[in-house]
Structures are given as C-alpha cells and as structure tokens.
PDB file of N, CA and C in Angstrom:
ATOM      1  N   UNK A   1       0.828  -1.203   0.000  1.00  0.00           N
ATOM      2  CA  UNK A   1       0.000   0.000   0.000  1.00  0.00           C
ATOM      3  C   UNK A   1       0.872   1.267   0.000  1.00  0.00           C
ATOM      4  N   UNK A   2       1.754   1.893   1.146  1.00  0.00           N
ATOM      5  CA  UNK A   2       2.653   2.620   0.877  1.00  0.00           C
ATOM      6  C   UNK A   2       3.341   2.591  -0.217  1.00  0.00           C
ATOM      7  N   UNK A   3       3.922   1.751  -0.989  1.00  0.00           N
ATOM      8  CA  UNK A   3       4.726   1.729  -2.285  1.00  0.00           C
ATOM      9  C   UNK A   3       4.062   2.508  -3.849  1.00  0.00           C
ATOM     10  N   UNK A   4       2.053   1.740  -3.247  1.00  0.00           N
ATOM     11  CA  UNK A   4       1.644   2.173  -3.833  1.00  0.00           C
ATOM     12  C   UNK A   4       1.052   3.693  -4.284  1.00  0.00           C
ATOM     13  N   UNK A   5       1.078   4.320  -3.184  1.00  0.00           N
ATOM     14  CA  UNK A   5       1.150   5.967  -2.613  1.00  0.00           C
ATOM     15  C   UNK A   5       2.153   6.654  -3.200  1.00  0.00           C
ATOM     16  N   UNK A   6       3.325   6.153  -3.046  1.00  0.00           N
ATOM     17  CA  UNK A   6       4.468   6.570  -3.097  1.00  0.00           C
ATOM     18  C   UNK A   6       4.385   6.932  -4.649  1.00  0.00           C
ATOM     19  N   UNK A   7       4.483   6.133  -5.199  1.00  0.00           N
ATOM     20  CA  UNK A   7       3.902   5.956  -6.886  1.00  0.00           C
ATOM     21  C   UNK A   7       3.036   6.717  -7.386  1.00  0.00           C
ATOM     22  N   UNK A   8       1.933   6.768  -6.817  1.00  0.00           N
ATOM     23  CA  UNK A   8       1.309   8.110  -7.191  1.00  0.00           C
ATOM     24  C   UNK A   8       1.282   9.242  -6.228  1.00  0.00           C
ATOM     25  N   UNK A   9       1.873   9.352  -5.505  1.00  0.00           N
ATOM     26  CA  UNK A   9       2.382  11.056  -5.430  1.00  0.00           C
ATOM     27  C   UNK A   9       3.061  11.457  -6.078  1.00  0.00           C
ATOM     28  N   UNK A  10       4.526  10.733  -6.632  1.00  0.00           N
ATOM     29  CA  UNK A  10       5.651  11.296  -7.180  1.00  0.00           C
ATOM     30  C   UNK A  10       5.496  11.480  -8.745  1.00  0.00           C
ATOM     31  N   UNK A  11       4.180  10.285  -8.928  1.00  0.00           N
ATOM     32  CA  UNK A  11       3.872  10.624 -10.785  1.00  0.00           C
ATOM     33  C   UNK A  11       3.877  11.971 -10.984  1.00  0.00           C
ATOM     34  N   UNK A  12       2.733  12.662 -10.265  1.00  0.00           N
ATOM     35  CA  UNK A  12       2.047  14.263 -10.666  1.00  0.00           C
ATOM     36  C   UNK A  12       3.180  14.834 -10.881  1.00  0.00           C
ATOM     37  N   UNK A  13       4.155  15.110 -10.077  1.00  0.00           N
ATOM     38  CA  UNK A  13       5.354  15.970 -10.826  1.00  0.00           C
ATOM     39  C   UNK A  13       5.510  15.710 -12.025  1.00  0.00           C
ATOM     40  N   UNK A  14       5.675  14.178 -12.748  1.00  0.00           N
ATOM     41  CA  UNK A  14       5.941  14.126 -13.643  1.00  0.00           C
ATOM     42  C   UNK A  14       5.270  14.878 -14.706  1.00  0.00           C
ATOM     43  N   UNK A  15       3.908  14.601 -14.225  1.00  0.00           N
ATOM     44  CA  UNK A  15       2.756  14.466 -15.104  1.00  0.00           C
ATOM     45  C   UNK A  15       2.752  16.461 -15.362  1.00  0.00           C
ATOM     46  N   UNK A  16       3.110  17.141 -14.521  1.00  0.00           N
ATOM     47  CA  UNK A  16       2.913  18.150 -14.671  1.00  0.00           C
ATOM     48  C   UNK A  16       4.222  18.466 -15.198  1.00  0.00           C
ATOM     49  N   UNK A  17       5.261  18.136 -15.174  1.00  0.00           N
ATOM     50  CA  UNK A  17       6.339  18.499 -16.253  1.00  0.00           C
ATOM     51  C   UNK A  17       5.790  18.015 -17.733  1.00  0.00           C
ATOM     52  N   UNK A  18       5.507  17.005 -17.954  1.00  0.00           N
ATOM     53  CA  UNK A  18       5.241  16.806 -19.504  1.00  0.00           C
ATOM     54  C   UNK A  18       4.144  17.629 -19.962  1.00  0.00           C
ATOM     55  N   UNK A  19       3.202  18.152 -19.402  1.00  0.00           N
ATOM     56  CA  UNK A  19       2.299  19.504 -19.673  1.00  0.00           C
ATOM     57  C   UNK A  19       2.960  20.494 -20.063  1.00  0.00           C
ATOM     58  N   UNK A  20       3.883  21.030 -18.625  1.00  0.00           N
ATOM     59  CA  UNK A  20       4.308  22.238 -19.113  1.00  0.00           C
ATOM     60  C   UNK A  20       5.126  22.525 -20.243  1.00  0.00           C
ATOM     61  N   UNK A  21       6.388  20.981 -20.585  1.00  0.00           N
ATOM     62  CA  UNK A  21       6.440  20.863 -22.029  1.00  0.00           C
ATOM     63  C   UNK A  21       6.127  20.959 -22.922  1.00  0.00           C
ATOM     64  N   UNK A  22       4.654  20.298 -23.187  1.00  0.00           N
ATOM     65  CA  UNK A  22       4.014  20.556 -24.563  1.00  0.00           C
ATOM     66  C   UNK A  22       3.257  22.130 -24.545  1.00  0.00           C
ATOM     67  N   UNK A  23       3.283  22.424 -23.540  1.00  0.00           N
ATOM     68  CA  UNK A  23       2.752  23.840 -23.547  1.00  0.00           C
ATOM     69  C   UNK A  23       3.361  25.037 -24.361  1.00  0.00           C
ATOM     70  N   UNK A  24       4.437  24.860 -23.574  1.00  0.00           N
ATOM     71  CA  UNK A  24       5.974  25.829 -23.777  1.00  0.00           C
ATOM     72  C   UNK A  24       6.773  25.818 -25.200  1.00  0.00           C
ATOM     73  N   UNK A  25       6.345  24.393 -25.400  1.00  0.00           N
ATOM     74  CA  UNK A  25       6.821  24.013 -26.598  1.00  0.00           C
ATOM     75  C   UNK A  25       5.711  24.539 -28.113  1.00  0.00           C
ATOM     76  N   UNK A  26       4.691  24.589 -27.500  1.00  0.00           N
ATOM     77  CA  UNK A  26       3.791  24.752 -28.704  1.00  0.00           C
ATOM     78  C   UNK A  26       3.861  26.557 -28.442  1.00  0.00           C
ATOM     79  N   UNK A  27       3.678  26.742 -27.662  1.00  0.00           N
ATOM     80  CA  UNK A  27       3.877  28.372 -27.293  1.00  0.00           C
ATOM     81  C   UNK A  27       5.272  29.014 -28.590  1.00  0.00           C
ATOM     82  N   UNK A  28       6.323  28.772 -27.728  1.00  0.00           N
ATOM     83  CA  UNK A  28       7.755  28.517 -28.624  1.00  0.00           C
ATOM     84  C   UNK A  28       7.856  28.354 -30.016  1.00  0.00           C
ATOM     85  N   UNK A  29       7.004  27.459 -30.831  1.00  0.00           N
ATOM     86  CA  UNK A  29       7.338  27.509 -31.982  1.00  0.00           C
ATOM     87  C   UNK A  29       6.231  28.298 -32.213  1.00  0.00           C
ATOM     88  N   UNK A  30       5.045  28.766 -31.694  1.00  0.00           N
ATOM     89  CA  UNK A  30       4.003  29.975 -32.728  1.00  0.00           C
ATOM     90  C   UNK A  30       4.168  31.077 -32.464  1.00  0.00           C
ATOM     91  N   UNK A  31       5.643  31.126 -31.473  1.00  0.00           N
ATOM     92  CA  UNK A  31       6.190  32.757 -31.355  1.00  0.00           C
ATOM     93  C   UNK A  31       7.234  32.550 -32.419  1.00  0.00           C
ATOM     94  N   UNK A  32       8.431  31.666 -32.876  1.00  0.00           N
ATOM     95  CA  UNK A  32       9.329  31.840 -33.844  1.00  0.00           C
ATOM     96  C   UNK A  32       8.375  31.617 -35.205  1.00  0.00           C
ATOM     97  N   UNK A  33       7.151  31.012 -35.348  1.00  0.00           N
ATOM     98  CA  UNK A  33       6.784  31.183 -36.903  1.00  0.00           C
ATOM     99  C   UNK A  33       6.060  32.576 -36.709  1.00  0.00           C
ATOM    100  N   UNK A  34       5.356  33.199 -35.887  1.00  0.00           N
ATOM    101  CA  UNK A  34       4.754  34.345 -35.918  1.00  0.00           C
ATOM    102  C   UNK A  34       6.548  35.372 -36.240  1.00  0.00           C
ATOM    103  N   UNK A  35       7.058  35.562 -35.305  1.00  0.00           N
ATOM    104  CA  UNK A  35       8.820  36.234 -35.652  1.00  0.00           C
ATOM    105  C   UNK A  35       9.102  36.308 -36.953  1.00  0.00           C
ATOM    106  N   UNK A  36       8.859  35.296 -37.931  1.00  0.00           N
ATOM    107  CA  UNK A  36       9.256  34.637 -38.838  1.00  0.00           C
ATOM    108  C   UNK A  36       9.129  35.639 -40.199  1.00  0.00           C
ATOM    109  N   UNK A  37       7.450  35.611 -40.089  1.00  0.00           N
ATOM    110  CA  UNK A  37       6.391  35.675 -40.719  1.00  0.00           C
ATOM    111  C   UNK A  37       6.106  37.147 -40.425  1.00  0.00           C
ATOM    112  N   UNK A  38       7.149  38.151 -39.657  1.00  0.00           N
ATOM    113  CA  UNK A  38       7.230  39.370 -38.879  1.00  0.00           C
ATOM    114  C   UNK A  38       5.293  39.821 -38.717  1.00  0.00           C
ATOM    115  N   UNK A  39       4.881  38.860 -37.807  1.00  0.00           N
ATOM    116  CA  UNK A  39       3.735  39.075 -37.462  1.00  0.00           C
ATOM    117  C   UNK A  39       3.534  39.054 -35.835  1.00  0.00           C
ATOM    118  N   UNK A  40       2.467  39.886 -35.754  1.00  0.00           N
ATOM    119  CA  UNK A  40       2.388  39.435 -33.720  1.00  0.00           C
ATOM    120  C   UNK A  40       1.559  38.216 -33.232  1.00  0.00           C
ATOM    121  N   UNK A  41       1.747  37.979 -31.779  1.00  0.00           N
ATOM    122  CA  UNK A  41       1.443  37.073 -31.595  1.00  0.00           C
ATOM    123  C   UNK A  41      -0.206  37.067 -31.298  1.00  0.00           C
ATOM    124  N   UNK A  42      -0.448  38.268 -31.305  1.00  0.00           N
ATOM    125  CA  UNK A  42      -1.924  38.726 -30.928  1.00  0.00           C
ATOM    126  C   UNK A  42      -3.083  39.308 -32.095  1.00  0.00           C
TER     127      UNK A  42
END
C-alpha cells in the first residue's frame, strides 16, 4: 500500500512536467513562426 502511494504522489510531478512541455513548446514555436512571418502574436 505505501509503495503504492508513493507511486502516485511522485507521478504528478511528472505528469505536470510533460504539460508544461508541450505547452511551452507549442507556445515557442508559434512565437518563432509568428517572428518569422514578422507578425504578432496577438
């Protein structure tokens, strides 16, 4: 039971790093093609 706790407490970090990845990441490239394309992001 503890092992099993353990396991999912420590996932969510994960789980919330690979979010903020694809976030940052999709953010990131529609600011360099907007840059690009000398357009804003808004």
């Amino acid at each position: 039971m503890t092992v099993a706790l353990s396991v999912y407490v420590l996932m969510w970090p994960v789980i919330v790093a690979i979010v903020l990845f694809v976030i940052s990441r999709g953010f990131f490239l529609e600011w360099l093609d907007a840059r690009r394309n000398g357009q804003d992001m808004i």
